[in-house]
C-alpha atoms as a PDB file:
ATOM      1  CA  UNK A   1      25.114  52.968 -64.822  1.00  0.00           C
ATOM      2  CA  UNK A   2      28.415  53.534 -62.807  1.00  0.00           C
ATOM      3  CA  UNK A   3      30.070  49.940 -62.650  1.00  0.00           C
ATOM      4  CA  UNK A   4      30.363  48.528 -58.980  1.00  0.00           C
ATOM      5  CA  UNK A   5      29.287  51.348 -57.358  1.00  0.00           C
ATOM      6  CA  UNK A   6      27.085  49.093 -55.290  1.00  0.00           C
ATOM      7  CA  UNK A   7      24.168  51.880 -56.759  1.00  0.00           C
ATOM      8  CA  UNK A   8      21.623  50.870 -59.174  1.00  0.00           C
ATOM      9  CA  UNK A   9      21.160  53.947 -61.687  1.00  0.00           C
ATOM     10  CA  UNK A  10      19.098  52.564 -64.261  1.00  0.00           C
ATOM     11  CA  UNK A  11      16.806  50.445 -61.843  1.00  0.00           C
ATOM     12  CA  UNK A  12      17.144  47.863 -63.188  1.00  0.00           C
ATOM     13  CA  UNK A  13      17.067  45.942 -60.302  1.00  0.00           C
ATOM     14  CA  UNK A  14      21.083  44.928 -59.636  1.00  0.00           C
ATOM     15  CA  UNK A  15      24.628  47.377 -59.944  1.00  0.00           C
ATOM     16  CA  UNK A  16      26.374  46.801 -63.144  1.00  0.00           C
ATOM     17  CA  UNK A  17      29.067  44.726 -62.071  1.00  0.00           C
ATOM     18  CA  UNK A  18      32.724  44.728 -64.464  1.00  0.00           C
ATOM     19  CA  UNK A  19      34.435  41.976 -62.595  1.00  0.00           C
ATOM     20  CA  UNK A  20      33.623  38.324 -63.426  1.00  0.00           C
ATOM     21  CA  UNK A  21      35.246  36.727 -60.252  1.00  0.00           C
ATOM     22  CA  UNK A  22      32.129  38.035 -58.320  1.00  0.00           C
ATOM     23  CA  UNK A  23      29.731  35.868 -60.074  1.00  0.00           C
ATOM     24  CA  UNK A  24      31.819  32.714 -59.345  1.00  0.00           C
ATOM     25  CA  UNK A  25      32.360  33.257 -55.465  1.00  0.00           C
ATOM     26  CA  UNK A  26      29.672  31.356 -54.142  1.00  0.00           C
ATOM     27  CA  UNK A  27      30.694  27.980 -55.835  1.00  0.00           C
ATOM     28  CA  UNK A  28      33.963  27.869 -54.020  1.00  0.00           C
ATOM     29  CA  UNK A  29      34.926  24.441 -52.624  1.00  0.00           C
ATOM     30  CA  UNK A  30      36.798  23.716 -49.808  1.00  0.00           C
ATOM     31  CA  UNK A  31      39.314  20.024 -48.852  1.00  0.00           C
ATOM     32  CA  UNK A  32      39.943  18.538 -47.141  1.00  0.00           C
ATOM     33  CA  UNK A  33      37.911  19.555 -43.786  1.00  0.00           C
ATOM     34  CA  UNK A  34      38.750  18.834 -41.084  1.00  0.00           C
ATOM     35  CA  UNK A  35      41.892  19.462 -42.678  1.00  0.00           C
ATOM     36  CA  UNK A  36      45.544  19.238 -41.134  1.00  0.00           C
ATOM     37  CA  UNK A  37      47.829  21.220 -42.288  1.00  0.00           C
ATOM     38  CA  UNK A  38      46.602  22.603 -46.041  1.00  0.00           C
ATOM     39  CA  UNK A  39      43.212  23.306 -46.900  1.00  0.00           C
ATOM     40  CA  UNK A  40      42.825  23.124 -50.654  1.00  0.00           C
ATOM     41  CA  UNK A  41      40.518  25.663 -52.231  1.00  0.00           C
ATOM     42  CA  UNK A  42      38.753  25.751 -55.761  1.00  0.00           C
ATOM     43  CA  UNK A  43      40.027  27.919 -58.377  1.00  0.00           C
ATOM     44  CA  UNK A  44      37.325  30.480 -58.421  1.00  0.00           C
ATOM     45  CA  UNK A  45      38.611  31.659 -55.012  1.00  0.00           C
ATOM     46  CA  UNK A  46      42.202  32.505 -56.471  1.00  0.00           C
ATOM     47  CA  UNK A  47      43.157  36.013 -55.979  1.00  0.00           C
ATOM     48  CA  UNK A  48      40.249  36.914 -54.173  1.00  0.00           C
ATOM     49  CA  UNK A  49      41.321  38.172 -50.330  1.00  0.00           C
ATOM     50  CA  UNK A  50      40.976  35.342 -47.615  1.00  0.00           C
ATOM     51  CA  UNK A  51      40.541  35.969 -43.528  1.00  0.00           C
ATOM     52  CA  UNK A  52      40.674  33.102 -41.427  1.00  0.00           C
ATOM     53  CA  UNK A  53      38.471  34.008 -37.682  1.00  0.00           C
ATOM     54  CA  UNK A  54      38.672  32.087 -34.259  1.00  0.00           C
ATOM     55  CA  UNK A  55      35.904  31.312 -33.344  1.00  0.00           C
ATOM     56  CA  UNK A  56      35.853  34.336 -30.814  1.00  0.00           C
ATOM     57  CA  UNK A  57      35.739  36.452 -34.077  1.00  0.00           C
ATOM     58  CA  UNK A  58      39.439  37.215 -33.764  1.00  0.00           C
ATOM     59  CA  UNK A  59      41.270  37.846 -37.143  1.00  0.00           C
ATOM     60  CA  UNK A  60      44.121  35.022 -37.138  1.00  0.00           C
ATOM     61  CA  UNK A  61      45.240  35.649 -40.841  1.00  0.00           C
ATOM     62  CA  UNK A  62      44.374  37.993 -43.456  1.00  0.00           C
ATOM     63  CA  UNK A  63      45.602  37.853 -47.349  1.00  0.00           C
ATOM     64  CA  UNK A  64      45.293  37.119 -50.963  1.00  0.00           C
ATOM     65  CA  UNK A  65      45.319  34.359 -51.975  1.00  0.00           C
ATOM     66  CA  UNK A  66      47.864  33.466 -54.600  1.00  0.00           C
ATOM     67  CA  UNK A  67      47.476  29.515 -55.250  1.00  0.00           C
ATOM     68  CA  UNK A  68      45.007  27.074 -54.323  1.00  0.00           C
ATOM     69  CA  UNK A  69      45.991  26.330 -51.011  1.00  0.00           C
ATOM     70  CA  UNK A  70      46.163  27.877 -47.659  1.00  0.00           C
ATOM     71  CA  UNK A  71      48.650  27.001 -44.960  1.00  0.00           C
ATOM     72  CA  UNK A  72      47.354  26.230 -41.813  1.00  0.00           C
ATOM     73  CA  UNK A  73      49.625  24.193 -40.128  1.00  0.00           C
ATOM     74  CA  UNK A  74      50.364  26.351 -37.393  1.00  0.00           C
ATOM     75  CA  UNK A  75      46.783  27.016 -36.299  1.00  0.00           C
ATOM     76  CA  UNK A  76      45.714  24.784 -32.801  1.00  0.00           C
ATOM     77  CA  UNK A  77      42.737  22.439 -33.450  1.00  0.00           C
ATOM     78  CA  UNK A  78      39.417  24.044 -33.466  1.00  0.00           C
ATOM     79  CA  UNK A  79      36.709  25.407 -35.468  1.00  0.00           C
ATOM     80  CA  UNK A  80      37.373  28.342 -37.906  1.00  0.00           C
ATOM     81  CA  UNK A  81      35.804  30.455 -40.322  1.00  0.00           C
ATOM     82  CA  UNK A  82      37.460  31.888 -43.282  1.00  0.00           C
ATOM     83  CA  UNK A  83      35.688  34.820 -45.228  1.00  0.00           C
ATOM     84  CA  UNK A  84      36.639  34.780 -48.965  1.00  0.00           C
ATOM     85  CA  UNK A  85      35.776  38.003 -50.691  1.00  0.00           C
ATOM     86  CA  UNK A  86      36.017  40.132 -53.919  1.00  0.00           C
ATOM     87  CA  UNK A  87      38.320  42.985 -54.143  1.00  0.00           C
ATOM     88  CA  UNK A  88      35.453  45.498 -54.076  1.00  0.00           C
ATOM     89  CA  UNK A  89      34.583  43.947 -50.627  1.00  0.00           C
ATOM     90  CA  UNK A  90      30.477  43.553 -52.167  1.00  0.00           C
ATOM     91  CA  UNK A  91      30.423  39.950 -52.817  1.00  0.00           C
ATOM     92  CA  UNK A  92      31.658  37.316 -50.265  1.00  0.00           C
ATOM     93  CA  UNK A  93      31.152  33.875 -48.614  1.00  0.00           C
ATOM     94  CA  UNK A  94      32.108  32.198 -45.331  1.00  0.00           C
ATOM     95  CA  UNK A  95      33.257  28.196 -44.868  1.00  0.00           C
ATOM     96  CA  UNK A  96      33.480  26.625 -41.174  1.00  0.00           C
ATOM     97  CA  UNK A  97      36.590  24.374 -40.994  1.00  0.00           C
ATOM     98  CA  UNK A  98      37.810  22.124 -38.676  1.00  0.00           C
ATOM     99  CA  UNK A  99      41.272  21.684 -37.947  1.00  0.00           C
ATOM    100  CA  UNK A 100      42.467  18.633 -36.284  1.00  0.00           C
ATOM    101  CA  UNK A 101      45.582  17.155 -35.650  1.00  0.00           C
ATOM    102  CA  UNK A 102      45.132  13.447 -35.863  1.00  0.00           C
END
């Protein structure tokens, strides 16, 4: 078994995977939403890459994401999606926001 090939080998029915983080990615959290100005994330979403998408599908901000927090003070109101995902790109999960100045 080649580790995160995204090829099972041995058939055993899943890719041997060396990277813990991937296991943890669906139980990220997200707060506050709708959120203002930072959106606070859980810790099993640090250092995994973020993208945050209009809701158009256009890429507003792509990065890694080094604390638990993510800036968003400068985005308009509106819905948003941001994509968290692993560094091998074969494990991810989406969150709808809403940010609202109020």
């Amino acid at each position: 078994e080649i580790p995160n090939n995204m090829i099972d080998e041995d058939c055993d029915g899943s890719d041997l995977i060396t990277n813990t983080q991937d296991l943890n990615i669906s139980n990220i959290n997200i707060w506050p939403n709708p959120v203002r100005n930072v959106l606070k994330v859980s810790e099993e979403a640090k250092n995994l890459k973020y993208t945050i998408y209009r809701s158009d599908g256009a890429i507003l901000k792509s990065a890694k994401l080094e604390s638990n927090q993510i800036y968003l003070g400068k985005l308009s109101n509106g819905i948003y999606l941001v994509k968290f995902e692993s560094e091998n790109h074969n494990n991810f999960c989406v969150k709808k926001i809403y940010k609202y100045d109020w």
